[in-house]
C-alpha atoms as a PDB file:
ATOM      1  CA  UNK A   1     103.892 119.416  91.506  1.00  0.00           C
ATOM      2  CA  UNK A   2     103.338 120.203  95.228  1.00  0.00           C
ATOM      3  CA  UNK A   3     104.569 118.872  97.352  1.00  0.00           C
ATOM      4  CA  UNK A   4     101.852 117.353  99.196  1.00  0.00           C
ATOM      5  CA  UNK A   5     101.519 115.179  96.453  1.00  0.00           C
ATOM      6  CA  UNK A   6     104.827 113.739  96.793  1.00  0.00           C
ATOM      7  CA  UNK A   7     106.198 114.524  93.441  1.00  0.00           C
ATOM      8  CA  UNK A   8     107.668 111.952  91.041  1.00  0.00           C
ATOM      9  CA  UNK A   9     107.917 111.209  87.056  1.00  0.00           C
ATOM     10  CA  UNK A  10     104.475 109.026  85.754  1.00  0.00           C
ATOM     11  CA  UNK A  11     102.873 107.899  82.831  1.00  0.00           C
ATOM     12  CA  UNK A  12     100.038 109.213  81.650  1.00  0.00           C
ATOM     13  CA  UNK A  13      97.787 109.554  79.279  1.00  0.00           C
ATOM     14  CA  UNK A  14      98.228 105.773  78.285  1.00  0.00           C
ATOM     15  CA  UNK A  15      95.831 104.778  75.607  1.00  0.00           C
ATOM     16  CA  UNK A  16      95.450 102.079  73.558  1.00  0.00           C
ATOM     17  CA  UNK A  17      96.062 101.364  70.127  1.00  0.00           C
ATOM     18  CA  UNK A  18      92.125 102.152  69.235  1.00  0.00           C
ATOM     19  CA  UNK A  19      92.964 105.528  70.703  1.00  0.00           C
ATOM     20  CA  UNK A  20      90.987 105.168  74.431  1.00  0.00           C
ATOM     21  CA  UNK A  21      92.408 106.661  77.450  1.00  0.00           C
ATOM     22  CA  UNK A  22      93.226 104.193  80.472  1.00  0.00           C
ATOM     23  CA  UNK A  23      94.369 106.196  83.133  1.00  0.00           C
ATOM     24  CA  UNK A  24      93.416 108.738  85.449  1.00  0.00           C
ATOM     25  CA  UNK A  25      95.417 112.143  86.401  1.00  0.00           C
ATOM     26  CA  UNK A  26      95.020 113.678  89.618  1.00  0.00           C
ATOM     27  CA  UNK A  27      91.826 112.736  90.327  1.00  0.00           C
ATOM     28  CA  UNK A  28      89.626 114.602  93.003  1.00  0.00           C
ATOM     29  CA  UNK A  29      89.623 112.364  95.832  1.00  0.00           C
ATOM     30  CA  UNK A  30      92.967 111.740  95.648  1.00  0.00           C
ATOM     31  CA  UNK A  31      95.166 114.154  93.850  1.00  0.00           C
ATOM     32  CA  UNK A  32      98.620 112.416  94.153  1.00  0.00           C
ATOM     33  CA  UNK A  33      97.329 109.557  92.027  1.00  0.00           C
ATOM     34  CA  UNK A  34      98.629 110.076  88.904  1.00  0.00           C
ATOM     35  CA  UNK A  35      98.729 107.108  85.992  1.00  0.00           C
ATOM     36  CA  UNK A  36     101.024 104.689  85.823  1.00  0.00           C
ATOM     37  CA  UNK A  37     103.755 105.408  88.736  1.00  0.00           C
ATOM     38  CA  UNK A  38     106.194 104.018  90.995  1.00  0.00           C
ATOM     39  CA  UNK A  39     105.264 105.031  94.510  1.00  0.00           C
ATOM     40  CA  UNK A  40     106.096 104.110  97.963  1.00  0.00           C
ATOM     41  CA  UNK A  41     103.443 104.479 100.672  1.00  0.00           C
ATOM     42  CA  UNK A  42     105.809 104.254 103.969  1.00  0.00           C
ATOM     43  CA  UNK A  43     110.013 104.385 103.818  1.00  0.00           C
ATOM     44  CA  UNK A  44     110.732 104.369 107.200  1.00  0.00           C
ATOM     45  CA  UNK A  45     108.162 106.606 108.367  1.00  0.00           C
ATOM     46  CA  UNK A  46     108.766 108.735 105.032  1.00  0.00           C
ATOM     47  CA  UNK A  47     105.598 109.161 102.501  1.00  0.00           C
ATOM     48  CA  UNK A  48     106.986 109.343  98.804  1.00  0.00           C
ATOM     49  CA  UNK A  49     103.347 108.453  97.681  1.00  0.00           C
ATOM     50  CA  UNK A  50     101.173 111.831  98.637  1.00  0.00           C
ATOM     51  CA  UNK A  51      98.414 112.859 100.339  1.00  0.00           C
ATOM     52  CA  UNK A  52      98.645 112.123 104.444  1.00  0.00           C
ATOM     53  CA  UNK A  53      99.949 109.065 105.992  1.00  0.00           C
ATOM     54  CA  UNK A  54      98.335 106.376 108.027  1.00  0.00           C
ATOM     55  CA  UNK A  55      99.069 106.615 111.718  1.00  0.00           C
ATOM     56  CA  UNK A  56      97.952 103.975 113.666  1.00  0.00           C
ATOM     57  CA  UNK A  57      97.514 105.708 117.292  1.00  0.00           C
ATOM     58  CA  UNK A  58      95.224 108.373 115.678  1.00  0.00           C
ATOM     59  CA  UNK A  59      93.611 105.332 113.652  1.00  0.00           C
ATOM     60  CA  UNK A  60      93.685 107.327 110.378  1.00  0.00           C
ATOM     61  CA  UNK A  61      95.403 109.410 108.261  1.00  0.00           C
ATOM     62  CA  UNK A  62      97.192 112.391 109.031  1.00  0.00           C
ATOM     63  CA  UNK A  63      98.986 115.588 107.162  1.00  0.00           C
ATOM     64  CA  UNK A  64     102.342 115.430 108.187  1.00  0.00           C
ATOM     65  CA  UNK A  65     105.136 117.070 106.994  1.00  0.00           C
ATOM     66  CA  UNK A  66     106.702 113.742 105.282  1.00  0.00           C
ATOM     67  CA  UNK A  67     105.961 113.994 101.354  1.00  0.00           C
ATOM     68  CA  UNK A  68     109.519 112.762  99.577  1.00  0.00           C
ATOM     69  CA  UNK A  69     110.222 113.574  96.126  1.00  0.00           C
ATOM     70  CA  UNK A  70     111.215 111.104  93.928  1.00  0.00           C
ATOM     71  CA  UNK A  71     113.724 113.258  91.634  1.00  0.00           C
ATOM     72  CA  UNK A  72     114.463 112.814  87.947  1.00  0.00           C
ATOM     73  CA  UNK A  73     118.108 113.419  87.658  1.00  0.00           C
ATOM     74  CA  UNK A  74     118.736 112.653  83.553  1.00  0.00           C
ATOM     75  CA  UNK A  75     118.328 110.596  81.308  1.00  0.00           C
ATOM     76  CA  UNK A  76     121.192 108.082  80.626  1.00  0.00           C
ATOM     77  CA  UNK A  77     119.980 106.456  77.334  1.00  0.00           C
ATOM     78  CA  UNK A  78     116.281 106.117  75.846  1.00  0.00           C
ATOM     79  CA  UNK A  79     114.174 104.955  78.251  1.00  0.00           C
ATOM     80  CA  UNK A  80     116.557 104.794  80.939  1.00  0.00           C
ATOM     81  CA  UNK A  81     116.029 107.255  84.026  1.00  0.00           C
ATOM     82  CA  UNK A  82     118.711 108.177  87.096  1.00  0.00           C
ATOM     83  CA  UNK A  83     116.784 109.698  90.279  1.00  0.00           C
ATOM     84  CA  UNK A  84     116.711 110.232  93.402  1.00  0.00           C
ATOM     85  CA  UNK A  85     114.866 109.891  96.016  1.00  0.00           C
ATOM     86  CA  UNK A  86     115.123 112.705  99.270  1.00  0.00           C
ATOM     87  CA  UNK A  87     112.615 113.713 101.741  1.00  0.00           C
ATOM     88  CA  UNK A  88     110.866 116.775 102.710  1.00  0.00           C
ATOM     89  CA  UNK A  89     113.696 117.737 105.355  1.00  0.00           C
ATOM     90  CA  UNK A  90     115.996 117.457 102.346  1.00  0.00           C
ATOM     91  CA  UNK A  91     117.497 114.363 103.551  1.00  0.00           C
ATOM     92  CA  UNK A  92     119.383 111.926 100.394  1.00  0.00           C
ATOM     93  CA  UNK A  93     117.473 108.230 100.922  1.00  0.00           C
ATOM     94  CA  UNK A  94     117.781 106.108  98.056  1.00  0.00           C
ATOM     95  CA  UNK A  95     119.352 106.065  94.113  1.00  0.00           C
ATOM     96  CA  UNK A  96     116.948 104.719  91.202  1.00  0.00           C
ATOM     97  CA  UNK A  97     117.537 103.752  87.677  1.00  0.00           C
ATOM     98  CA  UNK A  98     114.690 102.917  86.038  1.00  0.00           C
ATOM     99  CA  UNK A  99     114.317 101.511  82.698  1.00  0.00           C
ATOM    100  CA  UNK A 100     110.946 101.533  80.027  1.00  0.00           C
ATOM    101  CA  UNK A 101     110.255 100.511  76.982  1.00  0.00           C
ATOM    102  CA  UNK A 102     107.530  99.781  74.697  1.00  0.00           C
ATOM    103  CA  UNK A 103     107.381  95.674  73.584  1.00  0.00           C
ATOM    104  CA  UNK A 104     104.876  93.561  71.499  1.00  0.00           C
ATOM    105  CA  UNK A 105     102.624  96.040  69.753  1.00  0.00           C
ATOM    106  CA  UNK A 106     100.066  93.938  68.006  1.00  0.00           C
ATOM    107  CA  UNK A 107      96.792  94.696  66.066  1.00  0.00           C
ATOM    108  CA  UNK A 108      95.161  95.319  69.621  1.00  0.00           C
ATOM    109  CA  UNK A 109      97.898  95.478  72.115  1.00  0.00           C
ATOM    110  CA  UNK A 110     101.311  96.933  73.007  1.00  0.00           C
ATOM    111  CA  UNK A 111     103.497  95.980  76.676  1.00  0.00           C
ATOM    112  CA  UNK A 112     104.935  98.500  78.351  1.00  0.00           C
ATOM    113  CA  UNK A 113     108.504  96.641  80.187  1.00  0.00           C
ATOM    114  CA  UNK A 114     109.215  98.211  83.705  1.00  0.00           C
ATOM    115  CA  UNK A 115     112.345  97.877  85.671  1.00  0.00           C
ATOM    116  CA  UNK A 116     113.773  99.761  89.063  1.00  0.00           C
ATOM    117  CA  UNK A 117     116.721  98.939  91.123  1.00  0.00           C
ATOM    118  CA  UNK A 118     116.833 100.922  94.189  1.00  0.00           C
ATOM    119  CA  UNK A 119     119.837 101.386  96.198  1.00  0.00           C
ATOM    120  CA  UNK A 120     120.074 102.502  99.516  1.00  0.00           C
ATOM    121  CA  UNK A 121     121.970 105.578  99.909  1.00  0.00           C
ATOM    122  CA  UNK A 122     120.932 106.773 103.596  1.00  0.00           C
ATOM    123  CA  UNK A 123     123.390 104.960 105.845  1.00  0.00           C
ATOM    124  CA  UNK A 124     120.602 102.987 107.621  1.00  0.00           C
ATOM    125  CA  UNK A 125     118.198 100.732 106.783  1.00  0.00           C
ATOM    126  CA  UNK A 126     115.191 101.855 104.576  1.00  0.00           C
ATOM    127  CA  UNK A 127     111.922 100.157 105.613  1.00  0.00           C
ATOM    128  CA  UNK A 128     109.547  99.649 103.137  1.00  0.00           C
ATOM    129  CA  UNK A 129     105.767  99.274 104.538  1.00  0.00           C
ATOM    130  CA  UNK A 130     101.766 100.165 103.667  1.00  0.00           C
ATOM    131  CA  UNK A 131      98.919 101.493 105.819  1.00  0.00           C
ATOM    132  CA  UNK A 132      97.986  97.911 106.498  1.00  0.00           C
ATOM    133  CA  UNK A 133     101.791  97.318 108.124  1.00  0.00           C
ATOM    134  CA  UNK A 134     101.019 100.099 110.060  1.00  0.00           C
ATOM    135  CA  UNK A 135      97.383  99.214 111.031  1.00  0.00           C
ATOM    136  CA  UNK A 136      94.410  99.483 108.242  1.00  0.00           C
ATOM    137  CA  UNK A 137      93.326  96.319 107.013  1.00  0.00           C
ATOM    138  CA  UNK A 138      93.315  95.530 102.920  1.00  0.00           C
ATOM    139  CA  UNK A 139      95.374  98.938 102.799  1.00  0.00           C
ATOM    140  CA  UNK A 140      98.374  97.151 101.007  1.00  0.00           C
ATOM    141  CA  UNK A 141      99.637  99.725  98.351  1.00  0.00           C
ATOM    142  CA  UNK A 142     103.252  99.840  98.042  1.00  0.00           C
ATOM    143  CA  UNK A 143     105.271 100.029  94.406  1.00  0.00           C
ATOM    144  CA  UNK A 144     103.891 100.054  91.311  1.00  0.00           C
ATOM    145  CA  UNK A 145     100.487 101.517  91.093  1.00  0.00           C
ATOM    146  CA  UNK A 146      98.184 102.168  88.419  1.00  0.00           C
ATOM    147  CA  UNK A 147      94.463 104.428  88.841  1.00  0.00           C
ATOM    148  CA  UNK A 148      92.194 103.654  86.254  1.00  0.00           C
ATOM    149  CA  UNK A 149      89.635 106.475  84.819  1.00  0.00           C
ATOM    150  CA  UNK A 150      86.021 107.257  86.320  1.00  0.00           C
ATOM    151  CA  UNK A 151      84.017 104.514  83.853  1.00  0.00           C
ATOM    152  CA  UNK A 152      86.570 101.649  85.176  1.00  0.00           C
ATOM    153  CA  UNK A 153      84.995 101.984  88.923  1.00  0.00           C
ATOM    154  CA  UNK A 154      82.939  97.932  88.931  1.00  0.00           C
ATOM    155  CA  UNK A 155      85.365  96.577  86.529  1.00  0.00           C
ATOM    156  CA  UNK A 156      86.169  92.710  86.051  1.00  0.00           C
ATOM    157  CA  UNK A 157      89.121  91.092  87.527  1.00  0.00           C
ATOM    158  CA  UNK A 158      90.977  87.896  86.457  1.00  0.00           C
ATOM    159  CA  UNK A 159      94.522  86.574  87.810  1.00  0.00           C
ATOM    160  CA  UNK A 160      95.565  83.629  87.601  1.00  0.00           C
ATOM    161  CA  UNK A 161      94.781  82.619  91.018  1.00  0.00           C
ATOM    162  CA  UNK A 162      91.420  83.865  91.291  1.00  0.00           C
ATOM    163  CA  UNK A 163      88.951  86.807  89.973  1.00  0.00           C
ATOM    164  CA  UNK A 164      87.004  89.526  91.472  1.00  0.00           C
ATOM    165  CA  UNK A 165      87.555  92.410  93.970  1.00  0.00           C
ATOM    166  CA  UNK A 166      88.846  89.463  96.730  1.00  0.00           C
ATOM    167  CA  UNK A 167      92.391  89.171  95.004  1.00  0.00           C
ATOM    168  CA  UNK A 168      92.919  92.036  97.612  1.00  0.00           C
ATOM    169  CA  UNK A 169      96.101  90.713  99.280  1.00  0.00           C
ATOM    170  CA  UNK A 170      96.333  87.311  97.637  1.00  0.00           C
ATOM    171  CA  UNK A 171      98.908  86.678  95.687  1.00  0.00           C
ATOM    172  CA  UNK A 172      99.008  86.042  92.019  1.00  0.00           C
ATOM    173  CA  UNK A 173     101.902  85.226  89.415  1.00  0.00           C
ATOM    174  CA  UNK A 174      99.120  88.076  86.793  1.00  0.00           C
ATOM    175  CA  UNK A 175      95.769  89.988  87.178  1.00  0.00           C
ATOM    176  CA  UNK A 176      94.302  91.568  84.819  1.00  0.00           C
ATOM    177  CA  UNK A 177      91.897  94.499  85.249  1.00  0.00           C
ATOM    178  CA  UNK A 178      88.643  95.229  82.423  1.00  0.00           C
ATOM    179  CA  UNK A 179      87.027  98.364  82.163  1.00  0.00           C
ATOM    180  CA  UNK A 180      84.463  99.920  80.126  1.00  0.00           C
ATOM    181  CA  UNK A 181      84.709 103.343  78.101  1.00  0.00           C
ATOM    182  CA  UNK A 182      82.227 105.986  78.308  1.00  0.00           C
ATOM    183  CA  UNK A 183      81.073 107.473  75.228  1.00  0.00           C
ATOM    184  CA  UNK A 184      82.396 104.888  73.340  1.00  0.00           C
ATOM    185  CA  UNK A 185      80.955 100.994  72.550  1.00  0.00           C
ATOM    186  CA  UNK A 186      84.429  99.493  73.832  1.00  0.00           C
ATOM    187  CA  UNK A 187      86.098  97.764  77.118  1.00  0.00           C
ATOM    188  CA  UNK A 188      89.979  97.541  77.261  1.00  0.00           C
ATOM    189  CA  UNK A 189      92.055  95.003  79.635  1.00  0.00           C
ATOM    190  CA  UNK A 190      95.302  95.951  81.010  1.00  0.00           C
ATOM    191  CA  UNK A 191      97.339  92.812  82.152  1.00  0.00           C
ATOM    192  CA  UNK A 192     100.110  93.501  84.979  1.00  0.00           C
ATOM    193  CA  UNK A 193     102.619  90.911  85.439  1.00  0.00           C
ATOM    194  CA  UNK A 194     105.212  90.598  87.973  1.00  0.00           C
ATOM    195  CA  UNK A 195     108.792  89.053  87.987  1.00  0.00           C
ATOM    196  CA  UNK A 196     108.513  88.827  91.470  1.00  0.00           C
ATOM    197  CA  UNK A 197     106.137  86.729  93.623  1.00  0.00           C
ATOM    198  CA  UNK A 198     103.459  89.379  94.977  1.00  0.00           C
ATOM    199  CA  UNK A 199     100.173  90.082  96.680  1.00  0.00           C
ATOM    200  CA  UNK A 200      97.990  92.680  94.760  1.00  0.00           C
ATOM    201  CA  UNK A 201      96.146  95.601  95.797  1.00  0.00           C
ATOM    202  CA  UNK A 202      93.459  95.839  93.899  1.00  0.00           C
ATOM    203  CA  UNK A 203      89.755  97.735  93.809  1.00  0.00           C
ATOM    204  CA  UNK A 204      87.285  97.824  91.557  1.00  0.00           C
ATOM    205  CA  UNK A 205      85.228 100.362  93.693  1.00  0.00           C
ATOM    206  CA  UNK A 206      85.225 103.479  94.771  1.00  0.00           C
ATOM    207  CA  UNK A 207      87.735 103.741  91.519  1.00  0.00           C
ATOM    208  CA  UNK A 208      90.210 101.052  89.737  1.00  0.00           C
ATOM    209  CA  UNK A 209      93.257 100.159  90.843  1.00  0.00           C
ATOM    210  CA  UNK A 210      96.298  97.841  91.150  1.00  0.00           C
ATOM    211  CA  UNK A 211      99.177  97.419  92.713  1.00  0.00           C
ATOM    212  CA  UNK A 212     101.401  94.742  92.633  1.00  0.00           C
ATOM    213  CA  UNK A 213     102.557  95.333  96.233  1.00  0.00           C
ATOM    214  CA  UNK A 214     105.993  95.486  97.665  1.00  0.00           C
ATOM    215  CA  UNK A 215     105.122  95.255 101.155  1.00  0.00           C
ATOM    216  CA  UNK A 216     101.310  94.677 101.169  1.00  0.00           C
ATOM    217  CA  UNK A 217     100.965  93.453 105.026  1.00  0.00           C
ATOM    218  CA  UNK A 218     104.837  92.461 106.042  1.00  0.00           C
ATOM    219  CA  UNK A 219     107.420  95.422 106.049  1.00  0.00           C
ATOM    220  CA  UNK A 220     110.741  94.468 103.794  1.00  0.00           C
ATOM    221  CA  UNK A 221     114.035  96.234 104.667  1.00  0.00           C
ATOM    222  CA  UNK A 222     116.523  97.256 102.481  1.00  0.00           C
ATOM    223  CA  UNK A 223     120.071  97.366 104.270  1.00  0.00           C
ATOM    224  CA  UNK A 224     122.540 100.493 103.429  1.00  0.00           C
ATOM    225  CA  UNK A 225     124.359 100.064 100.208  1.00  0.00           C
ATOM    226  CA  UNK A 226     122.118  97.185  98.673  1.00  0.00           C
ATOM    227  CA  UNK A 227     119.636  97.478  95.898  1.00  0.00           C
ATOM    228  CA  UNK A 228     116.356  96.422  95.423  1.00  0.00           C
ATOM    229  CA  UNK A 229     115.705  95.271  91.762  1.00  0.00           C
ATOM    230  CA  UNK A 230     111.827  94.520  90.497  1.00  0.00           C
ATOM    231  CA  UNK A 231     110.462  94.099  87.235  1.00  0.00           C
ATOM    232  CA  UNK A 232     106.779  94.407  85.539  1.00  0.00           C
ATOM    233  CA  UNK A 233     105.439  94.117  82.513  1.00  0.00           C
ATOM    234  CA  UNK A 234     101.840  96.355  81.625  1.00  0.00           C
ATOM    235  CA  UNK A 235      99.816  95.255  78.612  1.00  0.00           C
ATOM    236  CA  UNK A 236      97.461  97.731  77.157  1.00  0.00           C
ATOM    237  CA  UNK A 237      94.396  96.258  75.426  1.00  0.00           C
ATOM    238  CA  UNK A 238      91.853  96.985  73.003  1.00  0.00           C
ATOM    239  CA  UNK A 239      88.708  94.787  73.820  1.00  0.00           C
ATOM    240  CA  UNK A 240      87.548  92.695  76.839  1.00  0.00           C
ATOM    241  CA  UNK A 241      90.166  90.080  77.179  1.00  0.00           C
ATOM    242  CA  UNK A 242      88.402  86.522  78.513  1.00  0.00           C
ATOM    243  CA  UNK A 243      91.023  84.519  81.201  1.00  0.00           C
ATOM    244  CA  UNK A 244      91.769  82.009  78.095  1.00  0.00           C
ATOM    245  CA  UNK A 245      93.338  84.848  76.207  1.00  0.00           C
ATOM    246  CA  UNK A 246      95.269  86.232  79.125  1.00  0.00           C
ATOM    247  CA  UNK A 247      96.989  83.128  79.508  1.00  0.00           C
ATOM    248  CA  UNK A 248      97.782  82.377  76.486  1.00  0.00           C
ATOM    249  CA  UNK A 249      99.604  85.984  76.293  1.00  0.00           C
ATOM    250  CA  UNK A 250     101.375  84.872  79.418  1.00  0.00           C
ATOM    251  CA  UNK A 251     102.607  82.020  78.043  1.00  0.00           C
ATOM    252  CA  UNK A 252     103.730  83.521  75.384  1.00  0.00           C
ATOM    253  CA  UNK A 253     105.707  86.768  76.693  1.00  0.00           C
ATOM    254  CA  UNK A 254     106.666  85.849  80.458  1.00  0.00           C
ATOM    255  CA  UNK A 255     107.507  88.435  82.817  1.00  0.00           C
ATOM    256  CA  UNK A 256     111.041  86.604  83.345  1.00  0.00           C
ATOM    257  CA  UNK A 257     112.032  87.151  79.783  1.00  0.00           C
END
């Protein structure tokens, strides 16, 4: 992977059961999106997410020679990943296990279970931040962040706070995101829920996204030798889930669980 695309291990394809594709590699406007991944947009004026970073004297972004690597180190036990995380000068930031695994398959729907604990290896603080901490507005992205494929861009969004393309930077204890297939006479719905209290990045236009955000417009720090621990769950569906079927999937399989 190059690495102006700030490489690091994703998921993709994801389909659901009925077979359909729900995520997006490398796309053409931005290449560095890749699937389901965990990113991070600014560590302390390091970009482990790819592409160019937002400065805010120049008031955009700019190529600068601060693409991390999030590496995969091995394996420890099914579904259970060590890396580590350095940046482009080679420097050794932060320590990850990461766990996965696939939960509730139904008729129509399977959960993907996400968990990270990052610990702080550099010997300073680590700064987590997002363009919008350092300057462009509704520019939250930070974590977890899925891109959704071409026929997704105008999709529907429900959380359980709200709906619609103005959950940007609200937050939300769910959203769900519902996108149409071409070729195909189907829609799927993929439900992200957080463990954590968050505020969501989230566009339905010029492409589909979310991101649960660590740091959407407030900077969190992460002092030397402690660990940052989040979990997600990701449900993949087959259909147009309504908000009355969301929640009563929520209620049923909580994040906390």
């Amino acid at each position: 992977m190059p690495v102006f695309e700030s490489p690091k291990p994703f998921f993709h394809p994801i389909r659901t059961l009925a077979g359909d594709v729900v995520s997006a590699y490398r796309p053409h406007d931005h290449r560095w999106h890749k699937g389901l991944q965990l990113t991070v947009s600014d560590l302390s004026g390091e970009n482990f997410w790819g592409g160019g970073s937002y400065v805010r004297s120049a008031g955009g972004y700019v190529d600068l020679p601060n693409n991390g690597t999030m590496r995969h180190e091995e394996f420890l036990a099914p579904g259970v990943e060590r890396l580590t995380w350095h940046t482009q000068a080679g420097e050794h930031w932060a320590d990850e296990e990461r766990r996965f695994a696939v939960r509730d398959v139904r008729e129509d729907s399977w959960a993907l279970e996400f968990g990270t604990a990052i610990t702080n290896v550099r010997g300073e603080a680590l700064v987590f931040g997002s363009p919008t901490t350092n300057g462009r507005p509704m520019a939250g992205y930070c974590g977890l962040f899925w891109r959704g494929p071409r026929s997704f861009e105008h999709g529907e969004v429900i959380a359980s706070h709200g709906e619609g393309p103005e959950m940007m930077g609200r937050p939300s204890d769910w959203l769900a995101y519902v996108g149409r297939h071409d070729e195909v006479d189907r829609s799927s719905t993929l439900l992200f829920m957080s463990a954590q209290p968050t505020d969501w990045f989230v566009r339905t236009t010029p492409f589909a996204a979310v991101n649960p955000s660590i740091a959407f417009d407030r900077e969190r720090e992460l002092p030397p030798g402690e660990t940052l621990s989040l979990r997600y769950r990701v449900v993949v569906a087959t259909g147009a889930w309504d908000r009355a079927r969301l929640k009563a999937y929520v209620g049923e399989h909580p994040c906390s669980e």
